[in-house]
N, C-alpha and C. Protein backbone atom coordinates (compact mmCIF):
# COMPACT_ATOMS: atom_id res chain seq x y z
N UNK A 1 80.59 71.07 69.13
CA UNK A 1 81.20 71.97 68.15
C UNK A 1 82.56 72.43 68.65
N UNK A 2 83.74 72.42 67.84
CA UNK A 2 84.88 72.95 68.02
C UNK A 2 84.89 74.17 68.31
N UNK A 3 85.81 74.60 69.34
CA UNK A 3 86.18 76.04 69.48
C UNK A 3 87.75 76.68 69.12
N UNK A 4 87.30 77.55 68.29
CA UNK A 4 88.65 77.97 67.87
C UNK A 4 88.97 79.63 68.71
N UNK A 5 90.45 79.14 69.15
CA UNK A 5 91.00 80.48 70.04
C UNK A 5 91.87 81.60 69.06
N UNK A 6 92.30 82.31 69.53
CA UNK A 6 92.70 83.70 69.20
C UNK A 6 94.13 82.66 68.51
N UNK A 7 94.96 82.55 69.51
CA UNK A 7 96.39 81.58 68.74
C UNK A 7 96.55 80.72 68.40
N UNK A 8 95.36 80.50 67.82
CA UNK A 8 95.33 79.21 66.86
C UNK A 8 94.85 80.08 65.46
N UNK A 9 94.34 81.00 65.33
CA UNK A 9 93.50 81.84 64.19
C UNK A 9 94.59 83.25 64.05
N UNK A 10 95.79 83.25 64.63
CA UNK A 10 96.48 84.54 64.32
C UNK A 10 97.99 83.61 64.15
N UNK A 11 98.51 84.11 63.49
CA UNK A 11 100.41 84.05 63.38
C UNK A 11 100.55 84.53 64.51
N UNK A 12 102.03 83.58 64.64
CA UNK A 12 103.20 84.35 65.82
C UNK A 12 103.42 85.14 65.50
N UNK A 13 103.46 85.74 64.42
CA UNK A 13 104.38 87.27 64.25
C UNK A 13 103.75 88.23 64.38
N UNK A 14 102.35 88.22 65.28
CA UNK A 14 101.59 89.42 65.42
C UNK A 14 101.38 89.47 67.18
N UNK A 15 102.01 88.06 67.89
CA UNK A 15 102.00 88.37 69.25
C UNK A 15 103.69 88.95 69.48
N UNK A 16 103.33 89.98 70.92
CA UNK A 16 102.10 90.24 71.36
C UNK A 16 101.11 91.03 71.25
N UNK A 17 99.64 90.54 71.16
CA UNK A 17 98.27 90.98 70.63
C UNK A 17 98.46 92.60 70.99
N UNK A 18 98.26 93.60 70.37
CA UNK A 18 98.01 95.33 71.26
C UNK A 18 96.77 95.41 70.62
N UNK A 19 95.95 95.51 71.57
CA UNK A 19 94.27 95.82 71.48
C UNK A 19 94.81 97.67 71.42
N UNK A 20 94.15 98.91 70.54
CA UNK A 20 94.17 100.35 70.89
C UNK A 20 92.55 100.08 71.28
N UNK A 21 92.39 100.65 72.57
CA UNK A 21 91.17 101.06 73.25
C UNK A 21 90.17 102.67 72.94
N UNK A 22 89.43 102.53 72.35
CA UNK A 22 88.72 104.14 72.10
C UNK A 22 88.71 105.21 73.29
N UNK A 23 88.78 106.40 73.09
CA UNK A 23 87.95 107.19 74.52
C UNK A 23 87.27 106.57 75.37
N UNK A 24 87.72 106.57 76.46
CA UNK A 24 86.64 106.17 77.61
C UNK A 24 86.77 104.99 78.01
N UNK A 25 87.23 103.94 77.10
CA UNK A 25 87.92 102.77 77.85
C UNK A 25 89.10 102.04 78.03
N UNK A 26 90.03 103.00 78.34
CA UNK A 26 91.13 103.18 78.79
C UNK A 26 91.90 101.91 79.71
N UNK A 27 90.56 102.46 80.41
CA UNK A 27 90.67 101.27 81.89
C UNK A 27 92.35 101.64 82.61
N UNK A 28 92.48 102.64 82.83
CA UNK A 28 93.63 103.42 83.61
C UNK A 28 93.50 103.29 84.64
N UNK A 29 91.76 103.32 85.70
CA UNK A 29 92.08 103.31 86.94
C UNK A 29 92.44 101.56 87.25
N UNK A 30 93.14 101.42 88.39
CA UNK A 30 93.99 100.31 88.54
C UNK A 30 92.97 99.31 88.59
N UNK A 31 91.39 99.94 90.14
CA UNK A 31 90.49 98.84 90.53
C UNK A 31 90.09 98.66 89.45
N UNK A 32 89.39 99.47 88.16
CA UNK A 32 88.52 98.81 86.90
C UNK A 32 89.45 97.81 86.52
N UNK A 33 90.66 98.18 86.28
CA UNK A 33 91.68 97.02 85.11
C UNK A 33 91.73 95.85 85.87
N UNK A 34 91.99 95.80 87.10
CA UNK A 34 92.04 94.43 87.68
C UNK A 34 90.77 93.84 87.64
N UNK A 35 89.38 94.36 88.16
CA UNK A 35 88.62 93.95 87.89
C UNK A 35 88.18 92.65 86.12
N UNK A 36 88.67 94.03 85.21
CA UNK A 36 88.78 93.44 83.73
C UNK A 36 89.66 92.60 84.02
N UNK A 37 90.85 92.22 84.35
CA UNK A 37 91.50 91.14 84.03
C UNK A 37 90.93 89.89 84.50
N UNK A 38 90.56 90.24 85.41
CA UNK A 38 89.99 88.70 86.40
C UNK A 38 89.10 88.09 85.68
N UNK A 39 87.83 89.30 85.09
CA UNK A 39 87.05 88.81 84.22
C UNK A 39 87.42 87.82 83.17
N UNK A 40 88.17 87.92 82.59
CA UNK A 40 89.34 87.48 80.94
C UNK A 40 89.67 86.14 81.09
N UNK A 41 90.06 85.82 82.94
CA UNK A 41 91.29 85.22 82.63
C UNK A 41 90.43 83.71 82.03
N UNK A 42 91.51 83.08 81.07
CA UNK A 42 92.45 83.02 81.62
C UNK A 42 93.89 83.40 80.73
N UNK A 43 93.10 84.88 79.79
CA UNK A 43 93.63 85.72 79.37
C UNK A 43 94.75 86.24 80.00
N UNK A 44 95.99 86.95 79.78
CA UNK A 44 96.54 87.80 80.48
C UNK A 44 96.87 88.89 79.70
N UNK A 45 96.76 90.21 80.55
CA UNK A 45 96.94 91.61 79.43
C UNK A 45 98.31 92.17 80.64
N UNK A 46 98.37 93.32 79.59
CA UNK A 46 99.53 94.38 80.66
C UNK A 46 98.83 95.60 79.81
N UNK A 47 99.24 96.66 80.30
CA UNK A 47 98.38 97.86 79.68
C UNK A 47 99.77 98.65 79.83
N UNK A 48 99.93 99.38 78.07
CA UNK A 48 100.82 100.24 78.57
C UNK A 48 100.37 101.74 78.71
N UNK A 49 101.46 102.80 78.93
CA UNK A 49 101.15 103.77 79.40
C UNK A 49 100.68 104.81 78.48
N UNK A 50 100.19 104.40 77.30
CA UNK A 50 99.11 104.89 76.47
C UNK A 50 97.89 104.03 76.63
N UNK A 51 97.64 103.78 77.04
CA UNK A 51 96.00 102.63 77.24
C UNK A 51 95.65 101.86 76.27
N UNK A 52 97.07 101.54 75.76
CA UNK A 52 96.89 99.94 74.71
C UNK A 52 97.10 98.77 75.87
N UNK A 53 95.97 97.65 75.30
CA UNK A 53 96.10 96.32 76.05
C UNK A 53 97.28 95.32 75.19
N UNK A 54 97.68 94.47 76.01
CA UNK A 54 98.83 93.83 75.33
C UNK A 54 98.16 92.82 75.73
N UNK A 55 97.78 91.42 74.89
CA UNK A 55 97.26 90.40 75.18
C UNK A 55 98.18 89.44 75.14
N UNK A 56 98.68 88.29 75.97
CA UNK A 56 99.72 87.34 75.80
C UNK A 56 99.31 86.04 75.69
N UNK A 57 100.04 85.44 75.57
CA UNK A 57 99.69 84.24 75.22
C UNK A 57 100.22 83.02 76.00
N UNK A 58 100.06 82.26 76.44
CA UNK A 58 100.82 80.60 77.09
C UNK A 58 102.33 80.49 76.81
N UNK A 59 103.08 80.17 76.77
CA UNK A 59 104.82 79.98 76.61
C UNK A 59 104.69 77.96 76.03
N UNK A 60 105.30 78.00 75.31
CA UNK A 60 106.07 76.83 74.84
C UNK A 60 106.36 76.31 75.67
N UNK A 61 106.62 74.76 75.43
CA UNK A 61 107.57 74.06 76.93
C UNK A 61 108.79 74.87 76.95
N UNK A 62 109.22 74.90 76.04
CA UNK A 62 111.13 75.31 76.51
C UNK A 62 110.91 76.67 77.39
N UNK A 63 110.14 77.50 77.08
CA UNK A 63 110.18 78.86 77.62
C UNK A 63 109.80 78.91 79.07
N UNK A 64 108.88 77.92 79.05
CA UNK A 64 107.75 77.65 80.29
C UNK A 64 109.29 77.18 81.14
N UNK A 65 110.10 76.01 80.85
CA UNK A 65 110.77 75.33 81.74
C UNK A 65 112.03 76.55 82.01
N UNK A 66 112.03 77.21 81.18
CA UNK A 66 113.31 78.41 80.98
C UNK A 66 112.69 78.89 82.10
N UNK A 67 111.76 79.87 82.53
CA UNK A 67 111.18 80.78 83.31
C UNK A 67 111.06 80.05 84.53
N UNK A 68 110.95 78.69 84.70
CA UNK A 68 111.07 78.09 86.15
C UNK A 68 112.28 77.96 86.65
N UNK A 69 113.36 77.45 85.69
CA UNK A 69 114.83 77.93 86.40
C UNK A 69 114.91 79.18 86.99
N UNK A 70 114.72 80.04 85.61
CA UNK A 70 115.19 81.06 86.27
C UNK A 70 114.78 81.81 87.51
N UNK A 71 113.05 81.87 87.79
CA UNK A 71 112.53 81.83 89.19
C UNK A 71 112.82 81.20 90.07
N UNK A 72 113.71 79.89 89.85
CA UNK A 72 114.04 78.69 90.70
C UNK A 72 115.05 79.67 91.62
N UNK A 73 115.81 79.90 90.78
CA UNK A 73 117.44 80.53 91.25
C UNK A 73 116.70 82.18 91.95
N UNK A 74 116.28 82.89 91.39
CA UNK A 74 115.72 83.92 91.91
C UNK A 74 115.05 83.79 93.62
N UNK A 75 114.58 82.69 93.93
CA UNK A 75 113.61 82.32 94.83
C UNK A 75 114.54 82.03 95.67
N UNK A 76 115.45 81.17 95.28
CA UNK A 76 116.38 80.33 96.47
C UNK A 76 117.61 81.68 96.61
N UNK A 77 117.86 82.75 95.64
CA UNK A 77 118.64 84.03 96.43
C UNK A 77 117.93 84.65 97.38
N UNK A 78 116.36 85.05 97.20
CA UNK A 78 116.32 86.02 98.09
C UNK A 78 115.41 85.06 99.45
N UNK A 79 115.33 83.86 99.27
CA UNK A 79 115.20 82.75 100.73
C UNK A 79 116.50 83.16 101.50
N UNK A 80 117.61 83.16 100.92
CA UNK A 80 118.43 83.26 101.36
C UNK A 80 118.93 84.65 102.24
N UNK A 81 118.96 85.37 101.26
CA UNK A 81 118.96 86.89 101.51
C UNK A 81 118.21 87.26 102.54
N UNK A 82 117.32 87.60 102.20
CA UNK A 82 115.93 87.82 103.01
C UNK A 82 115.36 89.31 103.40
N UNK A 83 115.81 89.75 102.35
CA UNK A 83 115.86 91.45 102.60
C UNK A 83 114.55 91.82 101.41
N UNK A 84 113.74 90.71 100.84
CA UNK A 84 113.60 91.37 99.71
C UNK A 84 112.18 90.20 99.51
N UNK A 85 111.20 90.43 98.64
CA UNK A 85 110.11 89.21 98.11
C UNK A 85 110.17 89.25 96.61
N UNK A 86 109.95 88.12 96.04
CA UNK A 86 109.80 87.64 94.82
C UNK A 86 109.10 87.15 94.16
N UNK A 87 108.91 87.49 92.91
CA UNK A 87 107.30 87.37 92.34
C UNK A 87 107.32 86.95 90.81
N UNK A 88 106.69 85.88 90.11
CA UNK A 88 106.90 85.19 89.32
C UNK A 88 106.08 86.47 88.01
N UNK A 89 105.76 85.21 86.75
CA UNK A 89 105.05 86.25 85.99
C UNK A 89 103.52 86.65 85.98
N UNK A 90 102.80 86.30 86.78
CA UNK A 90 101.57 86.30 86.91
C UNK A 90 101.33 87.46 87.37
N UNK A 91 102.07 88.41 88.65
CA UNK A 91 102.26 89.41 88.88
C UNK A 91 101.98 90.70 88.29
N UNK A 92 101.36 91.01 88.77
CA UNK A 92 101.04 92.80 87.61
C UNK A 92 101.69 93.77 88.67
N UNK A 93 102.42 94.92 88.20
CA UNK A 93 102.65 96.01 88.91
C UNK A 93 102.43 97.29 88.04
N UNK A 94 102.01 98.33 88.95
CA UNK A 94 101.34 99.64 88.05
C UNK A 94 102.86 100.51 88.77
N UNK A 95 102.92 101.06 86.58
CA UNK A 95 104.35 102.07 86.91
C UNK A 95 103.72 103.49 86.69
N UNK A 96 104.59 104.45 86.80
CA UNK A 96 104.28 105.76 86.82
C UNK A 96 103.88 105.88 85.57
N UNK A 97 103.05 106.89 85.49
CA UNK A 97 102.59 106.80 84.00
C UNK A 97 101.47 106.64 83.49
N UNK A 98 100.71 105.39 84.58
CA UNK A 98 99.64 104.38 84.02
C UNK A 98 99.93 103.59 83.22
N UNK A 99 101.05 102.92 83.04
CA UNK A 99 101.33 101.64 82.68
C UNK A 99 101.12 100.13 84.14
N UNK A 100 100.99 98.88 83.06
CA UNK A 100 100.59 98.04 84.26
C UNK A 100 101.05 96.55 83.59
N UNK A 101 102.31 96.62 84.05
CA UNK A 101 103.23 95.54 83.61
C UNK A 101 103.73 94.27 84.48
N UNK A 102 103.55 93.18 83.66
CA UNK A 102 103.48 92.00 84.46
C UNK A 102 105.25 91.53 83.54
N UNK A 103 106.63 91.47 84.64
CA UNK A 103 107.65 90.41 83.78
C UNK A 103 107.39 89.24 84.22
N UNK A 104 108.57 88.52 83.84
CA UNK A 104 108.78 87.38 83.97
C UNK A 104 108.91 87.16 85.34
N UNK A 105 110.00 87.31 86.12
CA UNK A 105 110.63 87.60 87.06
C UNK A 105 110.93 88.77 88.09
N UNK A 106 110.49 89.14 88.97
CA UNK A 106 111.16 90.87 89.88
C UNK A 106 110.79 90.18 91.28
N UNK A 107 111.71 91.18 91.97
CA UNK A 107 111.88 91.18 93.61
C UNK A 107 111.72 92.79 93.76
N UNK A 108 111.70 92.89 94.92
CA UNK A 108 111.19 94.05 95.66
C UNK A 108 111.37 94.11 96.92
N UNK A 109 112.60 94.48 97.63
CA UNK A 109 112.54 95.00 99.09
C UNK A 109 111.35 95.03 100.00
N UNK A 110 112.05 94.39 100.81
CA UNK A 110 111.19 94.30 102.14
C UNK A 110 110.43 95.35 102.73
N UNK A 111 111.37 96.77 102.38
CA UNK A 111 110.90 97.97 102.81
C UNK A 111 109.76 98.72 102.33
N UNK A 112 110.19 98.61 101.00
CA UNK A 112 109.29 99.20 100.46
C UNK A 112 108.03 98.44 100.29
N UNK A 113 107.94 97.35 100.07
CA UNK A 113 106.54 96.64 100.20
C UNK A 113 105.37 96.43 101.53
N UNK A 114 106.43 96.98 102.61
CA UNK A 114 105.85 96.77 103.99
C UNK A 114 105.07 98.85 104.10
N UNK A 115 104.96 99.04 102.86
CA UNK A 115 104.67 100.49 102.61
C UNK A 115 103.45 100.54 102.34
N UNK A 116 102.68 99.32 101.65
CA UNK A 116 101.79 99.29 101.36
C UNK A 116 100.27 98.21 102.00
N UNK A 117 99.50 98.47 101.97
CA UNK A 117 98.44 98.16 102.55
C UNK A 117 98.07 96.74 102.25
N UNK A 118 97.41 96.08 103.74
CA UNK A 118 96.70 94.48 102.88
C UNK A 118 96.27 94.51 101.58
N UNK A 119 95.32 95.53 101.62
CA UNK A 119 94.53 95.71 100.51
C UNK A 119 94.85 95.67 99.60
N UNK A 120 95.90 96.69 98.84
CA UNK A 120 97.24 96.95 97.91
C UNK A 120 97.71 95.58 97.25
N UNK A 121 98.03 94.89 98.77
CA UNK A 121 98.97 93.61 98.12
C UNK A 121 98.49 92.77 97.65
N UNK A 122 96.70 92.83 97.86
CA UNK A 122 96.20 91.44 97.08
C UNK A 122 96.17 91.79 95.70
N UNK A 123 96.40 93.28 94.97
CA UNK A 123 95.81 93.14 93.68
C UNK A 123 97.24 93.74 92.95
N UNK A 124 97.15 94.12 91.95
CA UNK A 124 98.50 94.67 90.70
C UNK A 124 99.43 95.45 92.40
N UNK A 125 100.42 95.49 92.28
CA UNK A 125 101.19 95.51 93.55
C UNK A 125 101.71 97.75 93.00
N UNK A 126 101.15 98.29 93.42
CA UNK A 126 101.09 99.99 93.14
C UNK A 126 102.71 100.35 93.46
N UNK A 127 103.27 99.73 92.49
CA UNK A 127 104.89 100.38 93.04
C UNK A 127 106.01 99.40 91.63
N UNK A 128 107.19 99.85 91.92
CA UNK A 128 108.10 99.72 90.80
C UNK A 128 108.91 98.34 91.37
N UNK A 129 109.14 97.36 90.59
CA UNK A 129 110.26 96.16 91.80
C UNK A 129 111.76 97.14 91.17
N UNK A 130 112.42 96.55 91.96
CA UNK A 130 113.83 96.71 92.13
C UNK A 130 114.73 96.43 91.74
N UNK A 131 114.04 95.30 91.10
CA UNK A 131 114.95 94.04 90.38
C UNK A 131 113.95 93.41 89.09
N UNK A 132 113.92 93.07 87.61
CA UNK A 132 113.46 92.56 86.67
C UNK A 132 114.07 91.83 85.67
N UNK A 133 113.41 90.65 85.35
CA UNK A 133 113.80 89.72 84.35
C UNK A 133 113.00 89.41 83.42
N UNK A 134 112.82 89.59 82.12
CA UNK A 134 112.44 89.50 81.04
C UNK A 134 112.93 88.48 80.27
N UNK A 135 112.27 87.27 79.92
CA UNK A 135 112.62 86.13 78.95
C UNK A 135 111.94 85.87 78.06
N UNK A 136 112.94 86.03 76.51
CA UNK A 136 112.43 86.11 75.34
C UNK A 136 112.31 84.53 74.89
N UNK A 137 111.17 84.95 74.24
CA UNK A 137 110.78 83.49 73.58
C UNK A 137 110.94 83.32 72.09
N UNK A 138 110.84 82.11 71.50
CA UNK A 138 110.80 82.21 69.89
C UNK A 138 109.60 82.80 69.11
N UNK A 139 108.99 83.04 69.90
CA UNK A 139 107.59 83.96 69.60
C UNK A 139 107.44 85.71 69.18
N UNK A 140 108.45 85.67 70.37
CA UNK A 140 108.81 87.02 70.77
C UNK A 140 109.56 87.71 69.75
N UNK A 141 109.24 89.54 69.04
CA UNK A 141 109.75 90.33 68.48
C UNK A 141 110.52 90.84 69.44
N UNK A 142 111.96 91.16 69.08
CA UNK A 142 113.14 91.47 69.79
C UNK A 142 112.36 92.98 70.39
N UNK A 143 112.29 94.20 69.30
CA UNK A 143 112.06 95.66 69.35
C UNK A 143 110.77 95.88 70.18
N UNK A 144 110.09 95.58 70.56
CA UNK A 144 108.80 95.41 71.41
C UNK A 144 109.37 95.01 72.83
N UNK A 145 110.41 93.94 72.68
CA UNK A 145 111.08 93.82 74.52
C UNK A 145 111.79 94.64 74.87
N UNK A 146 112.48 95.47 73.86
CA UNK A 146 113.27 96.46 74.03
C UNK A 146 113.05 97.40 74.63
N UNK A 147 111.98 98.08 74.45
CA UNK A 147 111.03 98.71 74.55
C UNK A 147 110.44 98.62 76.02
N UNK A 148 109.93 98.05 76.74
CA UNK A 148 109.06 97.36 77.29
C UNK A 148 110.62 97.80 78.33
N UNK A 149 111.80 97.21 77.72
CA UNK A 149 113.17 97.20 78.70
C UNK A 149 113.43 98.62 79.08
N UNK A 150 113.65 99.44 78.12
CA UNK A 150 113.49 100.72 78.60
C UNK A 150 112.55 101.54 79.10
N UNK A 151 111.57 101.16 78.98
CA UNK A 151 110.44 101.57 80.06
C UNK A 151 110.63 100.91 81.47
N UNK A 152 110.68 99.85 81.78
CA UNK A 152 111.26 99.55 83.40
C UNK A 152 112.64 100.41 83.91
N UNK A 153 113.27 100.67 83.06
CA UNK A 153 114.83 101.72 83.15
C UNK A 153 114.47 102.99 83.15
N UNK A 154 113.74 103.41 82.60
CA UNK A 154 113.16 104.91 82.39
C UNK A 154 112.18 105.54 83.78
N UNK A 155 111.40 104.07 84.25
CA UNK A 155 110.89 104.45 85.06
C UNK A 155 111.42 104.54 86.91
N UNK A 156 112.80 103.52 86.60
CA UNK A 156 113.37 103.72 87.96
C UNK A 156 113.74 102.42 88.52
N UNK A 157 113.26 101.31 87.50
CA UNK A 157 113.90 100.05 88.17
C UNK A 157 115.42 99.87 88.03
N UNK A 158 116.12 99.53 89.13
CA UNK A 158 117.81 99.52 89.63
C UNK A 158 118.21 98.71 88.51
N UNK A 159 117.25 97.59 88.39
CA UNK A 159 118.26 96.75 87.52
C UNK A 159 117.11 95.42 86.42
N UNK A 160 117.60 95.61 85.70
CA UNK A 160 116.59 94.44 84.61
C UNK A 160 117.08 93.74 83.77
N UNK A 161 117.07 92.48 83.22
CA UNK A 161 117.98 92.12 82.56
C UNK A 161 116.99 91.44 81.34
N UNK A 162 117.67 91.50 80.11
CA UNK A 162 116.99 90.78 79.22
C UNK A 162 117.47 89.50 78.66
N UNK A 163 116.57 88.22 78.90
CA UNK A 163 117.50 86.81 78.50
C UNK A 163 117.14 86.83 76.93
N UNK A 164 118.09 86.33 76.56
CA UNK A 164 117.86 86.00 74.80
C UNK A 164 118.32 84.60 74.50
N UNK A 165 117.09 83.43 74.57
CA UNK A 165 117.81 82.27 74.36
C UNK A 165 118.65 82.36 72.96
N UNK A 166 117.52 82.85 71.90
CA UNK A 166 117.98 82.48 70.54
C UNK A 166 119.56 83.07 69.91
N UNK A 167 119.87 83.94 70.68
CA UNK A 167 121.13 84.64 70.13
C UNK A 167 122.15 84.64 71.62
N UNK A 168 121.78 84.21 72.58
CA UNK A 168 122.49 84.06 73.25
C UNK A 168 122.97 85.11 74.49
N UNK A 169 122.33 86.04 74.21
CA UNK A 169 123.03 87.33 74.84
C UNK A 169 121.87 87.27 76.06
N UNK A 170 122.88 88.37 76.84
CA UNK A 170 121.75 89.33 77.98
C UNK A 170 122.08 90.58 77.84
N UNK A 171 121.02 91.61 77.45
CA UNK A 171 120.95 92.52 77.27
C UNK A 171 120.89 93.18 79.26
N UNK A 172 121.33 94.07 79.28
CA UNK A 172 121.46 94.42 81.02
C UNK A 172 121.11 96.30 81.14
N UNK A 173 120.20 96.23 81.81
CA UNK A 173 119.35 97.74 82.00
C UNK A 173 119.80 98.33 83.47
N UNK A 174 120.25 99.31 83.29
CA UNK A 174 120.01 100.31 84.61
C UNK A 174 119.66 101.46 84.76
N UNK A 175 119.70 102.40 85.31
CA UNK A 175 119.15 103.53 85.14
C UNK A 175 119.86 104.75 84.93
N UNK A 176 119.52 105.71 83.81
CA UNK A 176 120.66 106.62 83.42
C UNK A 176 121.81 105.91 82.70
N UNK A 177 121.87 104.54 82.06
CA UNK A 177 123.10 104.16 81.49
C UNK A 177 121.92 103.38 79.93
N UNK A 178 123.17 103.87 79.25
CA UNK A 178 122.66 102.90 77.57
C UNK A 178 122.68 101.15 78.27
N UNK A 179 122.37 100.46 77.81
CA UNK A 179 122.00 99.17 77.96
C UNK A 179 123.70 98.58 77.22
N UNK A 180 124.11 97.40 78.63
CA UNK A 180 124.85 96.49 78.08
C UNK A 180 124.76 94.98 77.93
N UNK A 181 125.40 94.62 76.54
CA UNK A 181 125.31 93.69 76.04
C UNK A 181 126.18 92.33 75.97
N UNK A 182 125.63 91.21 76.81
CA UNK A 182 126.64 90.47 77.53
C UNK A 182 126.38 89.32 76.07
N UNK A 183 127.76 88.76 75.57
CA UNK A 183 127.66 87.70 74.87
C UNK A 183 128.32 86.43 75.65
N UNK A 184 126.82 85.39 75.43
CA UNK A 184 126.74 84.35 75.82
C UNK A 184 127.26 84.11 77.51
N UNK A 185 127.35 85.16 78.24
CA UNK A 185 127.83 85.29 79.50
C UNK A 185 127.52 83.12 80.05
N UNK A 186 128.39 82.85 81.20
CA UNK A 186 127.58 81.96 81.76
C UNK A 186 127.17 81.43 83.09
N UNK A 187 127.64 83.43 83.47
CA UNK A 187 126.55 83.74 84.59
C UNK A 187 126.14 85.13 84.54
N UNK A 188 125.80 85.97 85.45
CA UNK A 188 125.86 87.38 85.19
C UNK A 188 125.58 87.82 86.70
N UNK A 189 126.71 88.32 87.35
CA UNK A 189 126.47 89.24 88.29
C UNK A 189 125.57 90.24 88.74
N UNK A 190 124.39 90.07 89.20
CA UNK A 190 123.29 91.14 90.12
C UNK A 190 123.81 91.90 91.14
N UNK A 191 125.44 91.97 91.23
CA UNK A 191 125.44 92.51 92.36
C UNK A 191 125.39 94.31 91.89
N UNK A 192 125.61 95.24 92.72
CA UNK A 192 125.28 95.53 93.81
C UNK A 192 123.79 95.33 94.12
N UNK A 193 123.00 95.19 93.10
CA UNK A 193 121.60 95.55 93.10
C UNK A 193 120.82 94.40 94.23
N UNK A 194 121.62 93.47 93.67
CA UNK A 194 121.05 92.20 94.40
C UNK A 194 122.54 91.24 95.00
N UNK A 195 122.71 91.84 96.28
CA UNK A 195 124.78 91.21 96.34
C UNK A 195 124.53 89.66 96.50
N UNK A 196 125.27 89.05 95.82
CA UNK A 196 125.78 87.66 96.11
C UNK A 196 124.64 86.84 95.00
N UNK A 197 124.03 87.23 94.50
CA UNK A 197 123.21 87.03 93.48
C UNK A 197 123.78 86.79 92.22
N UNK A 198 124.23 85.47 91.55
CA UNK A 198 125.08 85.06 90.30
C UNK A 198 124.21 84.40 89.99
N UNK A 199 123.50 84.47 88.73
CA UNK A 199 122.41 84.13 87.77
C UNK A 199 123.13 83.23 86.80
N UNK A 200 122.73 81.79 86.59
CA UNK A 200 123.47 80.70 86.17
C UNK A 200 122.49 80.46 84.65
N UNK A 201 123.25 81.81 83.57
CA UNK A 201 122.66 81.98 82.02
C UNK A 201 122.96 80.60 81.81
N UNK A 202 124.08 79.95 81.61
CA UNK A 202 124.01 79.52 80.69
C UNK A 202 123.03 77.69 80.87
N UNK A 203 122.75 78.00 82.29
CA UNK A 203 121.57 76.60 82.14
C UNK A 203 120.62 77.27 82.00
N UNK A 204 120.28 78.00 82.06
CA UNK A 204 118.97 78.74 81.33
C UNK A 204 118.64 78.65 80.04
N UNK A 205 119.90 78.90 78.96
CA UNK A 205 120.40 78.98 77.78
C UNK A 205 120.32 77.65 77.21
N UNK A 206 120.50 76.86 77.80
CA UNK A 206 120.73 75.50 77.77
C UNK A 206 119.48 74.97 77.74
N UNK A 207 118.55 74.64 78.37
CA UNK A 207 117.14 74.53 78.37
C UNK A 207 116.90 73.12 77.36
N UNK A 208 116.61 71.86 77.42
CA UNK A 208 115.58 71.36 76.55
C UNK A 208 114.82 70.52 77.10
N UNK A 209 114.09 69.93 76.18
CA UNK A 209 112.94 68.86 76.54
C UNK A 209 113.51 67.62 76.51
């Protein structure tokens, strides 16, 4: 007998999925939620800081191959660097709040991660990265990343950037500043946040099969 999944039986225009959770299952503390996720997978959720689940979904080739450049280049700065670790999207990190957000892309100082315990580091990583990249897909509602963008800014991350294949732009987050809007850039400077760090948009942008 055939099995039919969730994105095959829903439109794109309703990911990504927000489950609202009743009283009581919140799942706020970090060990229950990780626990739940593991259970799921090979589901992936993020929980925001109202105790809605965000259910996601697989990426397209183009997006899938988009998100490996751009980790490509991310990986081979801070090899280089070496002040700092880097972490793809599989990654969960819990922000202030009780939110528990997985991007695309973030790094995180050496320092501050050497703060936290074995224990800590095997599961959602209890701290803010330093650095974030967010890549929109053709799936993706613009006002929902937005969102999602100013919550990493609100909460204290230095620097985040938002890729937009379809229109071309990078939207660019910091903290205490309105968000700027780079058209069709075809690179974009990380520095101070990340020095010597030039992010090569426009092969990103470029992307096909």
């Amino acid at each position: 007998m055939a099995t039919t999944t969730a994105s095959e039986t829903l439109p794109e225009s309703v990911w990504p999925l927000i489950l609202r959770m009743r009283p009581g299952l919140r799942l706020t503390d970090p060990e229950e939620f990780y626990d739940f996720c593991q259970a799921n997978a090979p589901w992936q959720f993020e929980r925001t800081a109202k105790g809605e689940l965000i259910v996601t979904m697989p990426t397209g080739g183009e997006s899938g191959k988009r998100n490996a450049l751009l980790n490509y280049q991310l990986v081979g700065w801070a090899l280089r660097d070496g002040s700092g670790s880097y972490f793809d999207s599989n990654t969960g990190f819990e922000l202030p709040g009780g939110a528990m957000r997985a991007p695309d892309a973030a790094w995180v100082t050496n320092a501050r991660l050497a703060a936290l315990s074995p224990e800590q580091k095997e599961k959602f990583l209890p701290l803010l990265p330093d650095f974030v990249i967010e890549l929109r897909s053709k799936t993706d509602r613009l006002a929902p990343l937005q969102e999602k963008m100013e919550e990493w800014r609100d909460t204290g991350v230095r620097l985040s950037l938002l890729l937009d294949p379809t229109t071309r732009r990078v939207h660019v987050y910091r903290p205490g500043t309105e968000p700027q809007i780079l058209e069709d850039p075809a690179t974009v400077d990380c520095s101070p946040e990340l020095p010597g760090f030039l992010l090569d948009t426009k092969a990103i942008f470029d992307v096909t099969l």
